[in-house]
C-alpha atoms as a PDB file:
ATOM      1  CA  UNK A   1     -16.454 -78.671  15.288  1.00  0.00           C
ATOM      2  CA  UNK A   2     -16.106 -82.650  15.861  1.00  0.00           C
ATOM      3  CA  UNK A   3     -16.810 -83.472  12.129  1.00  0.00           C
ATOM      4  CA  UNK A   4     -13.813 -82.689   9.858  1.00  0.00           C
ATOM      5  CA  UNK A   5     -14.449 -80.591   6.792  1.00  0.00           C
ATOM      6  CA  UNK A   6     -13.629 -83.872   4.638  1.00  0.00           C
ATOM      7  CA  UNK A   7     -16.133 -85.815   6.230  1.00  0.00           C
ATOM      8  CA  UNK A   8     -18.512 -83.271   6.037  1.00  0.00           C
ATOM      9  CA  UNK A   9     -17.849 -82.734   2.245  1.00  0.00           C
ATOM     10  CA  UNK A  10     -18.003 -86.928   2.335  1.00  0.00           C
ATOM     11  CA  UNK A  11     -22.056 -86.898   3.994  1.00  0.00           C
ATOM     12  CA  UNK A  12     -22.792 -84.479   1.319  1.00  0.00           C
ATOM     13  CA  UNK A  13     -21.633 -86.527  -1.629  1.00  0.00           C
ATOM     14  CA  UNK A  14     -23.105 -89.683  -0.061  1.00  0.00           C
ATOM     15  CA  UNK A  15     -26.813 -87.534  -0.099  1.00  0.00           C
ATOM     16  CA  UNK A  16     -26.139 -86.277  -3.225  1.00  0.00           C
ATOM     17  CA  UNK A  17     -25.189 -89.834  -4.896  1.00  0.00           C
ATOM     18  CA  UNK A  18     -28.598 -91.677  -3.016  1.00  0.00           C
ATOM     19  CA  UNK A  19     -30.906 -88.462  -4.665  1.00  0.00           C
ATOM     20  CA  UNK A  20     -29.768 -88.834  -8.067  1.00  0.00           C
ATOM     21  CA  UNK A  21     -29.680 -92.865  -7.680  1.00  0.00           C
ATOM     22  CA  UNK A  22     -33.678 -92.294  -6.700  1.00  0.00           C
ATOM     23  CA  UNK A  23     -34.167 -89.931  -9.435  1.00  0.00           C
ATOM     24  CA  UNK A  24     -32.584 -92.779 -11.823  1.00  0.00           C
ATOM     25  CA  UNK A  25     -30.250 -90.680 -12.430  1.00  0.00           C
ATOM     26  CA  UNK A  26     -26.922 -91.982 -14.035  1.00  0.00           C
ATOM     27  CA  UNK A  27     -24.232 -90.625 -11.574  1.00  0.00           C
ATOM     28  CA  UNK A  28     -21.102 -90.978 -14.324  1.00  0.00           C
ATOM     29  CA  UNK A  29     -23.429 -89.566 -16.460  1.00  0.00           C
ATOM     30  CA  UNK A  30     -24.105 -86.400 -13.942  1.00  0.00           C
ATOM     31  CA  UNK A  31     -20.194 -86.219 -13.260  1.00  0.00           C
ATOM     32  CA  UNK A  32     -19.192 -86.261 -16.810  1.00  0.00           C
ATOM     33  CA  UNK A  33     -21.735 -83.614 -17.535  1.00  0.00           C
ATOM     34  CA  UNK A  34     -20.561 -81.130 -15.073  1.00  0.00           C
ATOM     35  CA  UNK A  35     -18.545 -78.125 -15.834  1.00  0.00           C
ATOM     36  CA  UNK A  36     -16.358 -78.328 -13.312  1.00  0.00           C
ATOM     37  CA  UNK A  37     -12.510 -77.798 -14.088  1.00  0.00           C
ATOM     38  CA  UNK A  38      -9.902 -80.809 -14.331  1.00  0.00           C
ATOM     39  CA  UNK A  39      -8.787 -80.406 -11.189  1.00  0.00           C
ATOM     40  CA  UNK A  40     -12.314 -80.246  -9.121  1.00  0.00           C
ATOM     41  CA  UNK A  41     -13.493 -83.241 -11.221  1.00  0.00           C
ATOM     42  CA  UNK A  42     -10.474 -85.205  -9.904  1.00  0.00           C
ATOM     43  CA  UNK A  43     -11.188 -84.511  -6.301  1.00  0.00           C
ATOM     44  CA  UNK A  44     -15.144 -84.956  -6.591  1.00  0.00           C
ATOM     45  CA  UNK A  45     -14.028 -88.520  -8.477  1.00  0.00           C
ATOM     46  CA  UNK A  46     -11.093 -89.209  -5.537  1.00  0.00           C
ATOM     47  CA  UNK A  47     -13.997 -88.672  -2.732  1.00  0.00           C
ATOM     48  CA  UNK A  48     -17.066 -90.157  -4.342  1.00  0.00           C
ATOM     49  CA  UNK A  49     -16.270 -93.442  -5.862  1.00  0.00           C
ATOM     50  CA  UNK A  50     -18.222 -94.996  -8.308  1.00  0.00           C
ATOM     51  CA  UNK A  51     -18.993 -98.547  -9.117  1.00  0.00           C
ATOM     52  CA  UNK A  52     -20.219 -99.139 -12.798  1.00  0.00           C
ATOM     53  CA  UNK A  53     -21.982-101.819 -14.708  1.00  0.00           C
ATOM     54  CA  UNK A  54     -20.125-104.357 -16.721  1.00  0.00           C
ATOM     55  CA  UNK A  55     -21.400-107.077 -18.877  1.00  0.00           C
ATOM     56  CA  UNK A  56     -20.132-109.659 -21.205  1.00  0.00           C
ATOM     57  CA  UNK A  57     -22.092-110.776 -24.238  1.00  0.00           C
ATOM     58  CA  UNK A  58     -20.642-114.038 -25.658  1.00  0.00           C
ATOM     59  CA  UNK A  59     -20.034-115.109 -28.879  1.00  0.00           C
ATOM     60  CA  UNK A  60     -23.692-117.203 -29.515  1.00  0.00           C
ATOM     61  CA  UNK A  61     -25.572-114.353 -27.674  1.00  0.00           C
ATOM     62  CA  UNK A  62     -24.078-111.881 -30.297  1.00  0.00           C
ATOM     63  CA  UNK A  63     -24.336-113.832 -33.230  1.00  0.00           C
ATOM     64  CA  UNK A  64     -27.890-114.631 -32.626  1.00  0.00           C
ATOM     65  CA  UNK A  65     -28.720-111.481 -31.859  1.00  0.00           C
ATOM     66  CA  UNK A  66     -27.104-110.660 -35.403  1.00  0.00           C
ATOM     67  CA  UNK A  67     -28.197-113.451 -37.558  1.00  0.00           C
ATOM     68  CA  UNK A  68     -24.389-114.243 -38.138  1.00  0.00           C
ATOM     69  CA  UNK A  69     -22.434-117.626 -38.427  1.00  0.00           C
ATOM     70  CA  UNK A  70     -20.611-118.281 -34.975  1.00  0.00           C
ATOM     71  CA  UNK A  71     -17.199-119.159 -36.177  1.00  0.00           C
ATOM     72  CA  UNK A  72     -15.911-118.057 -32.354  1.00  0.00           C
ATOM     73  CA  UNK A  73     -12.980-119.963 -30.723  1.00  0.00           C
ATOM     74  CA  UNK A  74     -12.060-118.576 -28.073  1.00  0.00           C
ATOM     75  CA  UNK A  75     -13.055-118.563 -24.735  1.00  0.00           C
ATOM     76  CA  UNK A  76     -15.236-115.943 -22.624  1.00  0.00           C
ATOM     77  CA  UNK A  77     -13.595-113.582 -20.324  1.00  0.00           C
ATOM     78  CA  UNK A  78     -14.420-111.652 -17.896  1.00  0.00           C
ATOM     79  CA  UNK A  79     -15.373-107.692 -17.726  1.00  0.00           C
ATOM     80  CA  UNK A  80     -13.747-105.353 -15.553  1.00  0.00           C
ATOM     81  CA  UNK A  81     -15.312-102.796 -13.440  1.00  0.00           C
ATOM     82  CA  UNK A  82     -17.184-100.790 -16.494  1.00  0.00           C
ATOM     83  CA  UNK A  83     -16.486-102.727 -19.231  1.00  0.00           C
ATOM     84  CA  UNK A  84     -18.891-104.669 -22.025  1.00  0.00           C
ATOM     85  CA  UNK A  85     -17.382-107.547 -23.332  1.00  0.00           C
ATOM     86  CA  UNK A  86     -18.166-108.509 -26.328  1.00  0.00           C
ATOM     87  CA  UNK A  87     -17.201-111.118 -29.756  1.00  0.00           C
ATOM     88  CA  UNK A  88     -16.929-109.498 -32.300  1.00  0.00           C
ATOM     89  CA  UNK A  89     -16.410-112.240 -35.995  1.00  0.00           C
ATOM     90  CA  UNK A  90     -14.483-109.994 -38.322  1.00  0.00           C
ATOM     91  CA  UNK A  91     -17.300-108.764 -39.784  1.00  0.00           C
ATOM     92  CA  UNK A  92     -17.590-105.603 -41.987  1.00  0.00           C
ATOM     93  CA  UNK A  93     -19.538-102.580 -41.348  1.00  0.00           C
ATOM     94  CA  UNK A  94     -21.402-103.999 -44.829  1.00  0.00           C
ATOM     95  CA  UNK A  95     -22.077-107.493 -43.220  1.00  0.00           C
ATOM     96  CA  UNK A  96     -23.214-105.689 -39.898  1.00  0.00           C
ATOM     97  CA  UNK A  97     -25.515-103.681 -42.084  1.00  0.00           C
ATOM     98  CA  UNK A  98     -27.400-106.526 -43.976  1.00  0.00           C
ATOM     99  CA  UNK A  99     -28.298-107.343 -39.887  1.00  0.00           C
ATOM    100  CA  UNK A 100     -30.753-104.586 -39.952  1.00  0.00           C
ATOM    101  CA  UNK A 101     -29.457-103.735 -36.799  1.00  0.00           C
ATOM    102  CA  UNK A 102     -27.014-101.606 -38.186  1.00  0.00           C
ATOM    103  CA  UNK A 103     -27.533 -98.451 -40.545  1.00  0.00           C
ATOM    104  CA  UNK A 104     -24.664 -96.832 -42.423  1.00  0.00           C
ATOM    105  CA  UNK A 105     -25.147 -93.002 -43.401  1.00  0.00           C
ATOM    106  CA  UNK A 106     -21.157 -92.834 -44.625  1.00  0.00           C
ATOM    107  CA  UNK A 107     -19.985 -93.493 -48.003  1.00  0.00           C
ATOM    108  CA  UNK A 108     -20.726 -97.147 -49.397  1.00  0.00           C
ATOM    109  CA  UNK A 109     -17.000 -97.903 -49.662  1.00  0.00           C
ATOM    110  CA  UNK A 110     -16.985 -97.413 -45.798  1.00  0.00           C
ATOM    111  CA  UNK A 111     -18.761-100.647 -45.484  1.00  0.00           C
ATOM    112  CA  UNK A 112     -15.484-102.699 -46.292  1.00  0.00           C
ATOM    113  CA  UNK A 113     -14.275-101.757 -42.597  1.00  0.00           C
ATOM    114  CA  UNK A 114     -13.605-104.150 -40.421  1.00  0.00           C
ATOM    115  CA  UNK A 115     -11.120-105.315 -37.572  1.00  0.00           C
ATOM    116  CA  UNK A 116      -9.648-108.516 -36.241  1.00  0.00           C
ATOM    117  CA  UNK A 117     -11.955-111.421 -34.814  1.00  0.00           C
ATOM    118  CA  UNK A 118     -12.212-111.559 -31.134  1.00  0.00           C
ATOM    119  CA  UNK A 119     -13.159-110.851 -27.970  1.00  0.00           C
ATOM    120  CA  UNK A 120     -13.177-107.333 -26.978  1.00  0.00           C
ATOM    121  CA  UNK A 121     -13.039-105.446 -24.123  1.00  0.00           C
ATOM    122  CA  UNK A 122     -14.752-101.890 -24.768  1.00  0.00           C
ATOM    123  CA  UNK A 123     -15.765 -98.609 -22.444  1.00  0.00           C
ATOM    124  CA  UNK A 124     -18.613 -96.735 -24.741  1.00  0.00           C
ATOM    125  CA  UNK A 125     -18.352 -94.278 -23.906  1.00  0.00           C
ATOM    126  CA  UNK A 126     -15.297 -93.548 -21.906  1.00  0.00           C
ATOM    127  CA  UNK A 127     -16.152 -92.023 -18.596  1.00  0.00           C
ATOM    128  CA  UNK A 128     -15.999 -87.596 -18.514  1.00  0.00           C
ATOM    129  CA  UNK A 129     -14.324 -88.095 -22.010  1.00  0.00           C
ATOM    130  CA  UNK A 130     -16.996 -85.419 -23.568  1.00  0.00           C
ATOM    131  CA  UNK A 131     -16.203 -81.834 -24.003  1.00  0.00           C
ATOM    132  CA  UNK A 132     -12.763 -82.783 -25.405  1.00  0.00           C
ATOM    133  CA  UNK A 133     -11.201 -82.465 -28.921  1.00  0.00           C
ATOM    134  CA  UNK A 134     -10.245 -85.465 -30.517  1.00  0.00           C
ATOM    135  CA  UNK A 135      -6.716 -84.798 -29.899  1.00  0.00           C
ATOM    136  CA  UNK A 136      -7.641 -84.250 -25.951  1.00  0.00           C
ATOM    137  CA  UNK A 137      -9.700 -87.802 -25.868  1.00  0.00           C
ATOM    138  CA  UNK A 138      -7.155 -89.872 -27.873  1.00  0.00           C
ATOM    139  CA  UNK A 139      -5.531 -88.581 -30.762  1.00  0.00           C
ATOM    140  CA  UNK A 140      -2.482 -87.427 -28.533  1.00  0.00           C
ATOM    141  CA  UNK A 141      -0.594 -90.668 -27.902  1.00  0.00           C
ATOM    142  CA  UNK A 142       1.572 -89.300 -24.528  1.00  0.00           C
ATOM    143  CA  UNK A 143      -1.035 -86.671 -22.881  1.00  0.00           C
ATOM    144  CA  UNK A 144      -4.629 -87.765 -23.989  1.00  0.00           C
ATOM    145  CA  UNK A 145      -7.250 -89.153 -21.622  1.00  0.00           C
ATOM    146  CA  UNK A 146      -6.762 -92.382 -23.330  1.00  0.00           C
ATOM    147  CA  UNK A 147      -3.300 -92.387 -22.418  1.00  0.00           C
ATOM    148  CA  UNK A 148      -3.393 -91.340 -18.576  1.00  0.00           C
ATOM    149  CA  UNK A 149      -6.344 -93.538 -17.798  1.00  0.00           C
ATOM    150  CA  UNK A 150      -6.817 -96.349 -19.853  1.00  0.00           C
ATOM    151  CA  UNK A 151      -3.320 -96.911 -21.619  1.00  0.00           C
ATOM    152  CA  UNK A 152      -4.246-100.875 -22.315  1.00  0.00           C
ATOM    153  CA  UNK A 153      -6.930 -99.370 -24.636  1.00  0.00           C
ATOM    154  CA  UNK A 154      -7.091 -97.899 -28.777  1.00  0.00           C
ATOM    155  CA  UNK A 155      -9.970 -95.775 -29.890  1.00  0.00           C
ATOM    156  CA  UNK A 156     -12.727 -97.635 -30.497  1.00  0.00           C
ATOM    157  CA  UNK A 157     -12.607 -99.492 -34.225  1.00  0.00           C
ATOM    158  CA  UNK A 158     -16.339 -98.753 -35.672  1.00  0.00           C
ATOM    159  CA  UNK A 159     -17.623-102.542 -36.400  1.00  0.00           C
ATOM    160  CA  UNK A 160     -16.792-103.341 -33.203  1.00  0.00           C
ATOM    161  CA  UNK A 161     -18.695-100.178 -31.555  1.00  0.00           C
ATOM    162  CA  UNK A 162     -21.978-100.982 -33.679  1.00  0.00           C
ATOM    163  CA  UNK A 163     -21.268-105.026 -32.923  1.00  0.00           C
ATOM    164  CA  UNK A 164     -21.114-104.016 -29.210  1.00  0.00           C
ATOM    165  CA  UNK A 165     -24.080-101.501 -28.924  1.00  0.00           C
ATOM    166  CA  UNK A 166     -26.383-103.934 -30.954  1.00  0.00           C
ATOM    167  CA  UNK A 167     -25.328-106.662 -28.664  1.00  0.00           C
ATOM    168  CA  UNK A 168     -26.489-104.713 -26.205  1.00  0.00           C
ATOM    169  CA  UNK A 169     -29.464-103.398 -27.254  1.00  0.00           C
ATOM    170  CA  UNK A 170     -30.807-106.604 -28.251  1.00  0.00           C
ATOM    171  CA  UNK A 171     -29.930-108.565 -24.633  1.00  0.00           C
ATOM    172  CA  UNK A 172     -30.788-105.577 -22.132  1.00  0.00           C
ATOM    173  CA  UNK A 173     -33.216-102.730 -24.719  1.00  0.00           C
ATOM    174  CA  UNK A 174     -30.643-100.124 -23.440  1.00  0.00           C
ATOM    175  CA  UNK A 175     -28.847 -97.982 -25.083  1.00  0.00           C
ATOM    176  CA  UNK A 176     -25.013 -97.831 -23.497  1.00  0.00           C
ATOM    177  CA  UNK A 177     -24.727 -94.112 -25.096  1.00  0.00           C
ATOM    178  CA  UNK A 178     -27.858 -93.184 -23.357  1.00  0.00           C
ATOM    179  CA  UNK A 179     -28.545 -90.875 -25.980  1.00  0.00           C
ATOM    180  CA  UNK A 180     -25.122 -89.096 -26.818  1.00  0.00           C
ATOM    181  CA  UNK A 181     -22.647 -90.335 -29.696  1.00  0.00           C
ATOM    182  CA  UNK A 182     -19.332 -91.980 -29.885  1.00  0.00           C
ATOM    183  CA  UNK A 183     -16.416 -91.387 -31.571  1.00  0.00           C
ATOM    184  CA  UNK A 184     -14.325 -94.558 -33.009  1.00  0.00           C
ATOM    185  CA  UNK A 185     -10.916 -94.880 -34.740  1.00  0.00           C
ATOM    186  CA  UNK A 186     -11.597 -94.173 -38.294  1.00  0.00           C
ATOM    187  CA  UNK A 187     -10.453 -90.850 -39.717  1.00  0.00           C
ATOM    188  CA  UNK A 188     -12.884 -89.771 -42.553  1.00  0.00           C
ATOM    189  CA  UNK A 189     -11.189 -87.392 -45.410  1.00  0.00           C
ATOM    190  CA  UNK A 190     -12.047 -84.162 -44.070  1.00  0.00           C
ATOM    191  CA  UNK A 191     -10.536 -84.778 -41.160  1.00  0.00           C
ATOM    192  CA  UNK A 192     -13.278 -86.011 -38.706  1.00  0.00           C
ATOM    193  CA  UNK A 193     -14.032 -89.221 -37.174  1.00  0.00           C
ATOM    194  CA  UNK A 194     -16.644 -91.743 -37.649  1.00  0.00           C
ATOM    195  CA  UNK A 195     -19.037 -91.557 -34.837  1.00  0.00           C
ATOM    196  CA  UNK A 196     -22.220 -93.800 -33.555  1.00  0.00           C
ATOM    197  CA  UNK A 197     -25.192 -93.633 -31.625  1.00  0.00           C
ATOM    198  CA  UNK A 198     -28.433 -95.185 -31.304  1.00  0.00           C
ATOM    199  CA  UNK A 199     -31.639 -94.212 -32.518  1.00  0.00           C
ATOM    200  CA  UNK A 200     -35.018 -96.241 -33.033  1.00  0.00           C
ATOM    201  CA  UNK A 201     -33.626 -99.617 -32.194  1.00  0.00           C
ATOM    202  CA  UNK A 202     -30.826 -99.346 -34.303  1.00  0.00           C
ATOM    203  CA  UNK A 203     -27.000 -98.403 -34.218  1.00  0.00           C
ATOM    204  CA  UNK A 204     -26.495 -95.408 -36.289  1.00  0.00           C
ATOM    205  CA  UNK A 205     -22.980 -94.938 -38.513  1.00  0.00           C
ATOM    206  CA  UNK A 206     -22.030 -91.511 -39.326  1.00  0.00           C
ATOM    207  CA  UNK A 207     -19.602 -88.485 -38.084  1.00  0.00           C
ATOM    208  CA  UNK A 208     -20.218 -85.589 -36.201  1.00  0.00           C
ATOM    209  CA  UNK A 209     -20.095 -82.292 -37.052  1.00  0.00           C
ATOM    210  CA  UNK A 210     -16.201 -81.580 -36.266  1.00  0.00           C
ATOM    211  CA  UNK A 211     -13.890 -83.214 -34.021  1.00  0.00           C
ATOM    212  CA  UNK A 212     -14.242 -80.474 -31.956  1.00  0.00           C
ATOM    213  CA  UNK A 213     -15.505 -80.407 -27.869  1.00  0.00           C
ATOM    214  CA  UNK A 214     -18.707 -81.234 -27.316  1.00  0.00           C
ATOM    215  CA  UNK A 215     -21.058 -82.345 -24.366  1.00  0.00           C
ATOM    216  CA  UNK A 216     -22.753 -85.159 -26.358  1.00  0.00           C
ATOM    217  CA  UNK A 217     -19.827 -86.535 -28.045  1.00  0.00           C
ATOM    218  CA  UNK A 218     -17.677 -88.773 -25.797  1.00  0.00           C
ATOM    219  CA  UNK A 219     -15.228 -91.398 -27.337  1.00  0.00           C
ATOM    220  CA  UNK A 220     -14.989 -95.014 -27.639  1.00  0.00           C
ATOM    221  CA  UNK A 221     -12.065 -97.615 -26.776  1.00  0.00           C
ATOM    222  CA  UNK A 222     -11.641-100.734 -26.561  1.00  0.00           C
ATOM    223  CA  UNK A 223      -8.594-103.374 -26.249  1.00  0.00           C
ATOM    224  CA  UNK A 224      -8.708-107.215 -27.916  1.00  0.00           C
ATOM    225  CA  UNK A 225      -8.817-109.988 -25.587  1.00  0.00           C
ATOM    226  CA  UNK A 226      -6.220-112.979 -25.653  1.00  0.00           C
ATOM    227  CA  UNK A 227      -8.515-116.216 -25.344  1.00  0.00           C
ATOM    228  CA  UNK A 228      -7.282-118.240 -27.156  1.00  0.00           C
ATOM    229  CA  UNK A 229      -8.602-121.762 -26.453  1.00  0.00           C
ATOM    230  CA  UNK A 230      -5.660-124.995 -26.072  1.00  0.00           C
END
């Protein structure tokens, strides 16, 4: 037929990708949504690659975006293909919540969470990572997504997540969940996860209903950075 079924199935993903892109449509977005099976997503991921956005919000951006002291000593790196990089100064979910920027709707005693001081290199969400049980996304340490794709990477720790997507908001107005929540490391007593989203300007706090799959909930991760200034 002179055009191989493979480059045939190739023109048709090109069209496809240039329709969404001028419906501003988010293709990760459209491929994570899909219902196609593990192994279809695979080869519609292997023949249609996918460049994503990455951006790096430094230590002064962040803190005044915040209102917080810059106590920051390291020095900026770079983002990777679909990463946010972002400094994140120890703070608590408490301190992050006096911000405004920030609303907590978990327990008060919740607000003493925090995580190391650093740079961090996070993926909210992690790409296709919805419609998975927590166990599926990261909770297994050998077989989850986490481990197969992104083994350099931990579930998201919360202060960080709300840090990152109020950095975010305030440089660019966007929202990097577009929408959908994000679960993060914390384990709450019954057994769920803390989760986040954004709504109204502001980077919500709370859990989900279960830890369960769902099309909305996708997880977070992120890895610390090593930038240590001489």
């Amino acid at each position: 037929m002179g055009i191989s079924l493979k480059r045939l199935e190739k023109k048709k993903l090109d069209l496809g990708i240039n329709k969404l892109s001028d419906a501003g449509i988010d293709v990760e977005r459209w491929l994570a949504m899909c219902d196609a099976d593990p192994t279809t997503m695979q080869r519609l991921v292997s023949v249609w690659p996918v460049r994503l956005s990455s951006f790096v919000h430094d230590a002064k951006t962040v803190c005044g975006i915040l209102g917080l002291p810059n106590n920051c000593k390291e020095e900026t790196p770079k983002a990777a293909d679909g990463e946010v990089v972002v400094w994140y100064g120890c703070w608590t979910l408490g301190e992050l919540v006096a911000t405004g920027k920030v609303v907590n709707y978990l327990s008060k005693e919740r607000e003493a969470w925090k995580a190391p001081a650093g740079y961090y290199h996070t993926r909210i969400p992690v790409p296709a990572s919805n419609r998975l049980t927590w166990d599926e996304q990261a909770g297994d340490e050998k077989q989850s997504l986490l481990a197969r794709l992104y083994a350099a990477f931990q579930a998201l720790p919360t202060p960080v997540g709300a840090t990152a997507l109020a950095a975010h908001l305030g440089v660019t107005g966007e929202d990097l969940l577009k929408g959908n929540f994000c679960r993060c490391a914390e384990a709450l007593p019954d057994g769920n996860h803390a989760a986040l989203n954004v709504y109204e300007g502001r980077v919500l706090v709370d859990r989900y209903w279960d830890d369960g799959p769902d099309g909305y909930v996708f997880l977070g991760a992120a890895r610390k950075s090593d930038t240590l200034k001489s």
